[in-house]
PDB file of N, CA and C in Angstrom:
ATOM      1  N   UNK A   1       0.843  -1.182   0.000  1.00  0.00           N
ATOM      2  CA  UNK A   1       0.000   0.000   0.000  1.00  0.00           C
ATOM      3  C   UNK A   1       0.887   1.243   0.000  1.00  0.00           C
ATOM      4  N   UNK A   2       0.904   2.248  -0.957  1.00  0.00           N
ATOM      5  CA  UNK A   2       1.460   3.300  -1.129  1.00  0.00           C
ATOM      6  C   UNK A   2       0.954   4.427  -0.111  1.00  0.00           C
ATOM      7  N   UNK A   3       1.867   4.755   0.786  1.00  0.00           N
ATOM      8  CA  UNK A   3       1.722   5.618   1.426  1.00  0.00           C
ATOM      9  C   UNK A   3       2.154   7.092   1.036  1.00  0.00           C
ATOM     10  N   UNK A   4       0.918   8.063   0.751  1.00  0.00           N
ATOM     11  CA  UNK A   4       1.188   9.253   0.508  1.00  0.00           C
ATOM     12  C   UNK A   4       1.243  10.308   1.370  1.00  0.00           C
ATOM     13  N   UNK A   5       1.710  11.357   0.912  1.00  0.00           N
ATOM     14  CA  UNK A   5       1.270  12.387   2.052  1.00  0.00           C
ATOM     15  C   UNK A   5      -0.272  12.788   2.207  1.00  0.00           C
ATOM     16  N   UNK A   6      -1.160  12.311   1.610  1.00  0.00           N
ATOM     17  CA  UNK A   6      -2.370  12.951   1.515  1.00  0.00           C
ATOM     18  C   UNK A   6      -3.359  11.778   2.552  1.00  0.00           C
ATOM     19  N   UNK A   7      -2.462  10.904   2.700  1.00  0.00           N
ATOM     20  CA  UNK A   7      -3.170  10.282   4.477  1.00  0.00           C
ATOM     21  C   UNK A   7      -3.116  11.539   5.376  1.00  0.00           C
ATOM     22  N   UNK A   8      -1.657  11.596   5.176  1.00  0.00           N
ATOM     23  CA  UNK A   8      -1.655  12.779   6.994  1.00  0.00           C
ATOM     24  C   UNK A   8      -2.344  14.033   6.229  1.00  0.00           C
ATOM     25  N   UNK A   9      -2.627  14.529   5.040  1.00  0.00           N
ATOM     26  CA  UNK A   9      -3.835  15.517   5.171  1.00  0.00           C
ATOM     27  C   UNK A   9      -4.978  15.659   5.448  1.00  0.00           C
ATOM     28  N   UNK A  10      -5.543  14.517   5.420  1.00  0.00           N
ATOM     29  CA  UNK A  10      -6.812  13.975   5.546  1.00  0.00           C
ATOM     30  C   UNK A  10      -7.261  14.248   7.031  1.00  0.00           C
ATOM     31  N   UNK A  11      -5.637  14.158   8.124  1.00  0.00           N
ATOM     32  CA  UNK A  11      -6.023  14.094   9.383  1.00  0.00           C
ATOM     33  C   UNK A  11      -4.912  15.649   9.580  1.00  0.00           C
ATOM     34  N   UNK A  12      -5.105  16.432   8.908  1.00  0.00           N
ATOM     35  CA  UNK A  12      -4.322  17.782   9.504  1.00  0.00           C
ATOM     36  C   UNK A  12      -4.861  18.548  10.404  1.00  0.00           C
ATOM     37  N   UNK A  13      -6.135  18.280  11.019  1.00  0.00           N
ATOM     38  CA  UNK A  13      -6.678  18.976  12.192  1.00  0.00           C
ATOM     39  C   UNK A  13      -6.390  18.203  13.440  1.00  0.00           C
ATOM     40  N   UNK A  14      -6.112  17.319  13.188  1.00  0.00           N
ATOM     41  CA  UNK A  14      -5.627  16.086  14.399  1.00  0.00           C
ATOM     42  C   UNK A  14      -4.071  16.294  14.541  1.00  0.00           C
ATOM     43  N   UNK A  15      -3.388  17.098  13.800  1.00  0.00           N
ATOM     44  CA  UNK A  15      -1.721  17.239  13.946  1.00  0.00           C
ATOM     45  C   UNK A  15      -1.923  18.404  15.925  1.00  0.00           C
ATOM     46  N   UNK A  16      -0.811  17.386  16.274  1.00  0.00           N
ATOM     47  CA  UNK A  16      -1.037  18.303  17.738  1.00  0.00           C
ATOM     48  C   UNK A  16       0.354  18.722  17.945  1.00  0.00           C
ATOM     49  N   UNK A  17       0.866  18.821  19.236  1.00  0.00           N
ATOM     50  CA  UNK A  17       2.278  18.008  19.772  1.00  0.00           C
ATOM     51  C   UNK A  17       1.927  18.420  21.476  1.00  0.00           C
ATOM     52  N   UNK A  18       2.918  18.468  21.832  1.00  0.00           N
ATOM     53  CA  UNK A  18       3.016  18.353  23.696  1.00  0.00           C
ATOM     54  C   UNK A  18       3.528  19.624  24.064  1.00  0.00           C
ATOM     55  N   UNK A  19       3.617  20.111  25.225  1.00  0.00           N
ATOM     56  CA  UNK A  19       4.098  21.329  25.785  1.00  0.00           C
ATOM     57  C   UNK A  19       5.955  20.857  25.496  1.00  0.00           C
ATOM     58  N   UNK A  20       6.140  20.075  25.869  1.00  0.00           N
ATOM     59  CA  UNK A  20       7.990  19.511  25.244  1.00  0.00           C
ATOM     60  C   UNK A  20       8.064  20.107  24.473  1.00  0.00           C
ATOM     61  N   UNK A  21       7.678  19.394  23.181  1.00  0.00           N
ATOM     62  CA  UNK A  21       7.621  19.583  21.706  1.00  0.00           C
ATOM     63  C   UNK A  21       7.354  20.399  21.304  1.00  0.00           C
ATOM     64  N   UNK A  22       6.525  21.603  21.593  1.00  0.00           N
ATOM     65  CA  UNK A  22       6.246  22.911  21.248  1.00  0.00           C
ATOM     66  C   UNK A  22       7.656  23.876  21.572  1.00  0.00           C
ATOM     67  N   UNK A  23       8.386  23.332  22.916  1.00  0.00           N
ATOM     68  CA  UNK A  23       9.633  24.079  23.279  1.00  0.00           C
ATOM     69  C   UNK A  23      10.815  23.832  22.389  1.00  0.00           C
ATOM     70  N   UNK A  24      10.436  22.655  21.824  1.00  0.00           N
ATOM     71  CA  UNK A  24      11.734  21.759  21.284  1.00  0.00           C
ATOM     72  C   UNK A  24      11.947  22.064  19.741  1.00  0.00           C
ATOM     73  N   UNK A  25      10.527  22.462  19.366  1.00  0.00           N
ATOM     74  CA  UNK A  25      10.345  23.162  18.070  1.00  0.00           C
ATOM     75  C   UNK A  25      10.430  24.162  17.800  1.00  0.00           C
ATOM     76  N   UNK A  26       9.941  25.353  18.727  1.00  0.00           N
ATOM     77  CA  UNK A  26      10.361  26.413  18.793  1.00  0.00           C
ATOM     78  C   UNK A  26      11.979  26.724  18.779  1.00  0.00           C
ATOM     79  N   UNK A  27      12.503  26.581  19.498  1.00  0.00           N
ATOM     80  CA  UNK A  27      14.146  26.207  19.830  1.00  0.00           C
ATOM     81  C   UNK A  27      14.995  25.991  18.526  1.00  0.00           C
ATOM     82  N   UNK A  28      14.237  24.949  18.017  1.00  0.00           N
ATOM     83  CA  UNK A  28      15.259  24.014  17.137  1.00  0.00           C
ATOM     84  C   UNK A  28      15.282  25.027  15.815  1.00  0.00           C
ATOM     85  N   UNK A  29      13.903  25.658  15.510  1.00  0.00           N
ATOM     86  CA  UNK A  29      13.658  26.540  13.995  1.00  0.00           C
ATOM     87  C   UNK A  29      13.579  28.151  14.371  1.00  0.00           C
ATOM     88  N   UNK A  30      13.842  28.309  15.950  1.00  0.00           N
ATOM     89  CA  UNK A  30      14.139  29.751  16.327  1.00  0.00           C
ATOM     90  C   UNK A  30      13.071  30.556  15.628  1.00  0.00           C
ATOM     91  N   UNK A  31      11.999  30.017  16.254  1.00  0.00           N
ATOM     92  CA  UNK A  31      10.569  30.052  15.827  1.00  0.00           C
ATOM     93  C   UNK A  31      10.154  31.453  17.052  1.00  0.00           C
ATOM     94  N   UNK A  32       9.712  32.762  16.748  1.00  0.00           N
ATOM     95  CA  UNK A  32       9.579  33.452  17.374  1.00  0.00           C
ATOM     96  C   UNK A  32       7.538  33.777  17.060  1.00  0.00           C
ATOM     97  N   UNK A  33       7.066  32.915  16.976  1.00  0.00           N
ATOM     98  CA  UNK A  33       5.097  32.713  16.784  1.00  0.00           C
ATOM     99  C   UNK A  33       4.667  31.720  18.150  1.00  0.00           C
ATOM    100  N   UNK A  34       3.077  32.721  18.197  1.00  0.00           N
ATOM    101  CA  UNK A  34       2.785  32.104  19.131  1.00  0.00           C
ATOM    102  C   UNK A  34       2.004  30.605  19.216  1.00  0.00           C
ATOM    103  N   UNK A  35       1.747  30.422  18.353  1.00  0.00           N
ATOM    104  CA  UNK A  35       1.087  29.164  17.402  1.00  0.00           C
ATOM    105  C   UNK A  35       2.116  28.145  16.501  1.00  0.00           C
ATOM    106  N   UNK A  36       2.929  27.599  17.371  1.00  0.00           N
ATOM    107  CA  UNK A  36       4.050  26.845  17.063  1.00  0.00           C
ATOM    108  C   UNK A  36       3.026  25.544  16.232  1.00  0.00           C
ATOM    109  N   UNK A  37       1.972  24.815  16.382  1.00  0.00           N
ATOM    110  CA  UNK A  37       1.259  24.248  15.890  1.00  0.00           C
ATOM    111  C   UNK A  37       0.849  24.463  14.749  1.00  0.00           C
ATOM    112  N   UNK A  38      -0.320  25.262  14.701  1.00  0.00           N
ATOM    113  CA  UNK A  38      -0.365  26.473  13.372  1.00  0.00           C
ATOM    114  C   UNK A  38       0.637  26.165  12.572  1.00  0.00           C
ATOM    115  N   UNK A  39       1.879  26.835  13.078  1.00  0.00           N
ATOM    116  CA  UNK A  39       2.975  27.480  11.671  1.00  0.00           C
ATOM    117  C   UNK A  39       3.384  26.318  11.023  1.00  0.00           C
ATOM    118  N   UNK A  40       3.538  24.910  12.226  1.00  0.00           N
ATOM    119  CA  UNK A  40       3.724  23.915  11.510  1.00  0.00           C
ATOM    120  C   UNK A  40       2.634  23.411  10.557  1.00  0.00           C
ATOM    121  N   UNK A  41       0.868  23.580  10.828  1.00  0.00           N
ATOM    122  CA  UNK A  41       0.344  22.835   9.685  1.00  0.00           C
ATOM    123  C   UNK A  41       0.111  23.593   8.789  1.00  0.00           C
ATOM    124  N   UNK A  42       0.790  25.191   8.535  1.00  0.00           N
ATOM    125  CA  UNK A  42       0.639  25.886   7.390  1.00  0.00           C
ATOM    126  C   UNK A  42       1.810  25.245   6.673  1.00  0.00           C
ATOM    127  N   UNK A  43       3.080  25.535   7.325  1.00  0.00           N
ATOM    128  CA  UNK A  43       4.043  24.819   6.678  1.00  0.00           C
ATOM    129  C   UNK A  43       4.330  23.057   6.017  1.00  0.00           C
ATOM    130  N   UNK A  44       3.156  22.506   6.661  1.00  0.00           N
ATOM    131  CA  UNK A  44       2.948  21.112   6.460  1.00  0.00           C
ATOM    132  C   UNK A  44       1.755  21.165   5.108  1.00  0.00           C
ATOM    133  N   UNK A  45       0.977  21.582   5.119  1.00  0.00           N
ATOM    134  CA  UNK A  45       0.371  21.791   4.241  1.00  0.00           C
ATOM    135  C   UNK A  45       0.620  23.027   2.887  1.00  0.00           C
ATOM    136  N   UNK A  46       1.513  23.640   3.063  1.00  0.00           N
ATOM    137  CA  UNK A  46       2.231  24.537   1.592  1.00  0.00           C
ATOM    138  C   UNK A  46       2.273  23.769   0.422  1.00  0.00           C
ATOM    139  N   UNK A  47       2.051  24.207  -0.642  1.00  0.00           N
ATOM    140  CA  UNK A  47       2.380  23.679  -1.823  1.00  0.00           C
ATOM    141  C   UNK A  47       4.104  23.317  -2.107  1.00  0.00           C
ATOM    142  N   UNK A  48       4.890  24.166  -1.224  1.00  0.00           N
ATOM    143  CA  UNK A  48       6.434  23.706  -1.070  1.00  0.00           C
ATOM    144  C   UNK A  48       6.632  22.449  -0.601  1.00  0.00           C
ATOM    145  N   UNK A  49       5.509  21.950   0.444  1.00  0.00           N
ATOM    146  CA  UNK A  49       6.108  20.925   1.002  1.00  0.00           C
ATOM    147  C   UNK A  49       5.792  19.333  -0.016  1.00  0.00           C
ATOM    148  N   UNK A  50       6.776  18.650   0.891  1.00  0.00           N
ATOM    149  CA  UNK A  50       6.713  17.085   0.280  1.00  0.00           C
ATOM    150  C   UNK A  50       7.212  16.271   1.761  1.00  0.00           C
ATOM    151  N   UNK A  51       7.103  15.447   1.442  1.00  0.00           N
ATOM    152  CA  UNK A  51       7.813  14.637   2.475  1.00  0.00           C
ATOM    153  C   UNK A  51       7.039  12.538   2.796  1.00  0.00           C
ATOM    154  N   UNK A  52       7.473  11.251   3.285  1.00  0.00           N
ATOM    155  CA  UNK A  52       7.287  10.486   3.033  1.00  0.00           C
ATOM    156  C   UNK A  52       7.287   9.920   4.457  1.00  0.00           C
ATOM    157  N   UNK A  53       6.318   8.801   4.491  1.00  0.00           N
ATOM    158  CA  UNK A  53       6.192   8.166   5.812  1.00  0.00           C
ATOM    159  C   UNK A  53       7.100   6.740   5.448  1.00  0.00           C
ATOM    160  N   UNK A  54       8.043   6.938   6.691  1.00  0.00           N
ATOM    161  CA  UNK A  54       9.125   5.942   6.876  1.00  0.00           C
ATOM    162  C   UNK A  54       8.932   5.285   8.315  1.00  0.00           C
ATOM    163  N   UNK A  55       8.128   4.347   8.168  1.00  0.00           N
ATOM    164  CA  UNK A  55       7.851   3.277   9.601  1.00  0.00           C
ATOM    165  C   UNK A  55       7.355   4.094  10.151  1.00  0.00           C
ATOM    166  N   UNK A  56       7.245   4.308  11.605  1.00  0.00           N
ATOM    167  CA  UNK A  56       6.140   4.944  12.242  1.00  0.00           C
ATOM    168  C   UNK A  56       5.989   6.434  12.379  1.00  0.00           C
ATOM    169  N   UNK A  57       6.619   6.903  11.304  1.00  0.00           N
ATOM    170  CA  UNK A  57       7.060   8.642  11.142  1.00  0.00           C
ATOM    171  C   UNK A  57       6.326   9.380  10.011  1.00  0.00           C
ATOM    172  N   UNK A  58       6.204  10.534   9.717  1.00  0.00           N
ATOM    173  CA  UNK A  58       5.866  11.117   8.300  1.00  0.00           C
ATOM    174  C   UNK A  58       7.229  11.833   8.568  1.00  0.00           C
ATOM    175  N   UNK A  59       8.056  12.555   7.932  1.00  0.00           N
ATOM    176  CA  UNK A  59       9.167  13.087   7.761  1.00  0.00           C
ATOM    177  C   UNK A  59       8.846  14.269   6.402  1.00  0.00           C
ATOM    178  N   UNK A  60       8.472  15.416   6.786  1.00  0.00           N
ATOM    179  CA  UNK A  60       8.185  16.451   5.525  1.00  0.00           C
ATOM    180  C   UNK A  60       9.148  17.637   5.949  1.00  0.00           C
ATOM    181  N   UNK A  61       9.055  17.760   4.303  1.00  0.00           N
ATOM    182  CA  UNK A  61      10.247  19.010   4.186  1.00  0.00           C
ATOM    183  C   UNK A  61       9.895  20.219   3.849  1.00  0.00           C
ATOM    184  N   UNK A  62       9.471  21.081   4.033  1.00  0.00           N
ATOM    185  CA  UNK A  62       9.436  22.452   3.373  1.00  0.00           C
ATOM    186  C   UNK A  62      10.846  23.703   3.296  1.00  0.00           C
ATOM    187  N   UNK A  63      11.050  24.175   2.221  1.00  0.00           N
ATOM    188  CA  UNK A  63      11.940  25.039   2.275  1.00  0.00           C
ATOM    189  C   UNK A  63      13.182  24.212   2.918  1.00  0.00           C
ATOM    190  N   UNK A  64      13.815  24.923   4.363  1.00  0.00           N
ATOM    191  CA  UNK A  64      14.908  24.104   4.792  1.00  0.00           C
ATOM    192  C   UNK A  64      14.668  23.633   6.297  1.00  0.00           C
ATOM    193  N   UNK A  65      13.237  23.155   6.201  1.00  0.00           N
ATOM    194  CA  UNK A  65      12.936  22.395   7.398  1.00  0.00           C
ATOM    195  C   UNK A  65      12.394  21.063   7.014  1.00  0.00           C
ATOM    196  N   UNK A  66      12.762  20.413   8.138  1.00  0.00           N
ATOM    197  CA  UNK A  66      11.997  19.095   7.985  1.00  0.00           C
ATOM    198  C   UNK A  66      11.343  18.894   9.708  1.00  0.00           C
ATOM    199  N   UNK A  67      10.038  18.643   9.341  1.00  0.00           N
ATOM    200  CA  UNK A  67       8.849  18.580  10.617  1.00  0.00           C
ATOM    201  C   UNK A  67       8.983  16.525  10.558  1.00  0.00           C
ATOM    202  N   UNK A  68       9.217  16.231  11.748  1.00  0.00           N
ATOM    203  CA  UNK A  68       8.656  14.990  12.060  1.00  0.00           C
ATOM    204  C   UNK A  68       7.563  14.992  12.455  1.00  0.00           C
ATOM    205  N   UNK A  69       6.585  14.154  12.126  1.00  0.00           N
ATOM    206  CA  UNK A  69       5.307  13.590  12.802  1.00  0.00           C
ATOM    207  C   UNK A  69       4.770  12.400  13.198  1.00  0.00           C
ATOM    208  N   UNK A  70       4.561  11.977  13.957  1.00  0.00           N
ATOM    209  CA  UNK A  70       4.004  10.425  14.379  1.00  0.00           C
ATOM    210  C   UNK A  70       2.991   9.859  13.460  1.00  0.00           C
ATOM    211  N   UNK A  71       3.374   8.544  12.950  1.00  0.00           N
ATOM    212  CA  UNK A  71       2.128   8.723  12.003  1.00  0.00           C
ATOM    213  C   UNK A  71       0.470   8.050  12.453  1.00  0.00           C
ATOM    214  N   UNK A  72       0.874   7.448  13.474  1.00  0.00           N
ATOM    215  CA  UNK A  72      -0.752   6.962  14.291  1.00  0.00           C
ATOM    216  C   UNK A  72      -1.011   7.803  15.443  1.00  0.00           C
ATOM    217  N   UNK A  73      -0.284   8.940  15.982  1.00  0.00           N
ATOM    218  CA  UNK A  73      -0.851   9.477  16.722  1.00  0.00           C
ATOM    219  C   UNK A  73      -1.192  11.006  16.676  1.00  0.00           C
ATOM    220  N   UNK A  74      -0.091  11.553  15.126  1.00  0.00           N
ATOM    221  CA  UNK A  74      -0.417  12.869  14.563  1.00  0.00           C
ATOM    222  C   UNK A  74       0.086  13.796  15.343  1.00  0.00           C
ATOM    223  N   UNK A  75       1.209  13.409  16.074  1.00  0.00           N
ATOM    224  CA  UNK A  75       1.869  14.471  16.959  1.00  0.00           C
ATOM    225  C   UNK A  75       3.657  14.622  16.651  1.00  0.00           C
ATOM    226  N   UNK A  76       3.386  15.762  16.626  1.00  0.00           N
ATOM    227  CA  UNK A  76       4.882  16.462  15.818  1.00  0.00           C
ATOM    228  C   UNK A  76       5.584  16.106  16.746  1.00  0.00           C
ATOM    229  N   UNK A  77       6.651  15.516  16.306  1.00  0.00           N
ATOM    230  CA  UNK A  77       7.762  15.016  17.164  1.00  0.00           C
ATOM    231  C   UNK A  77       9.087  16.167  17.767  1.00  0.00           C
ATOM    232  N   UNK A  78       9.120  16.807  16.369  1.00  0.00           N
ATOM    233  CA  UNK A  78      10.361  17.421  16.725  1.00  0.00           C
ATOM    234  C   UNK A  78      10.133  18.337  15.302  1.00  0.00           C
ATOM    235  N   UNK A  79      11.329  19.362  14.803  1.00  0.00           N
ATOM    236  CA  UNK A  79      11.246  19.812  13.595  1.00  0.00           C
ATOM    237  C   UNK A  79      12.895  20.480  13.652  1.00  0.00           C
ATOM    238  N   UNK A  80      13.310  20.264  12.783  1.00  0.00           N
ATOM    239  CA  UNK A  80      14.740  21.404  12.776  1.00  0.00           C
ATOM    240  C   UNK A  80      15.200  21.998  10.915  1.00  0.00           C
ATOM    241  N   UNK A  81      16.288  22.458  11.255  1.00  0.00           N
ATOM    242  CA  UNK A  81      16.547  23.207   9.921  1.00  0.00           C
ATOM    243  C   UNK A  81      17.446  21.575   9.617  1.00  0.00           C
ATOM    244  N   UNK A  82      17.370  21.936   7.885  1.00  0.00           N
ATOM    245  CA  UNK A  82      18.133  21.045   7.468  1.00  0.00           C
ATOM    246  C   UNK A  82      19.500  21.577   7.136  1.00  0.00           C
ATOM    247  N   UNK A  83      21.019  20.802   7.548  1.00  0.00           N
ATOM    248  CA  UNK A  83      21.780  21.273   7.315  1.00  0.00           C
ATOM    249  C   UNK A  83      22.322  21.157   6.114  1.00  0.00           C
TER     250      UNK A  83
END
């Protein structure tokens, strides 16, 4: 079964993350918004982005980030710049 990105769109209102992960994301992309969630499912959903689910992850890229996401529980793991 071909896994696309247009599973995890289907569930982009269900993308969450944790009070951690909101710090850890902020931090990592020197993210100065108050809607660290938000910016990620605008940026998850851009026409820039792409990205592929690898075992229990979605892994998407926009521009020079890449957002991890859980893929059965829809919670952003982490996100950083790509080097």
């Amino acid at each position: 079964m071909a896994r696309t990105i247009d599973e995890l769109m289907r569930h982009r209102d269900d993308i969450h993350t944790t009070e951690l992960g909101e710090g850890r994301i902020r931090r990592n992309l020197a993210l100065d918004v108050d809607d660290v969630v938000g910016w990620c499912r605008s940026a998850i959903t851009s026409p820039r982005a792409h990205g592929e689910r690898i075992g229990k992850n979605w892994y998407l890229s926009v521009d020079d980030c890449v957002i991890t996401v859980n893929a059965s529980s829809y919670t952003i793991i982490t996100a950083h710049r790509r080097k």
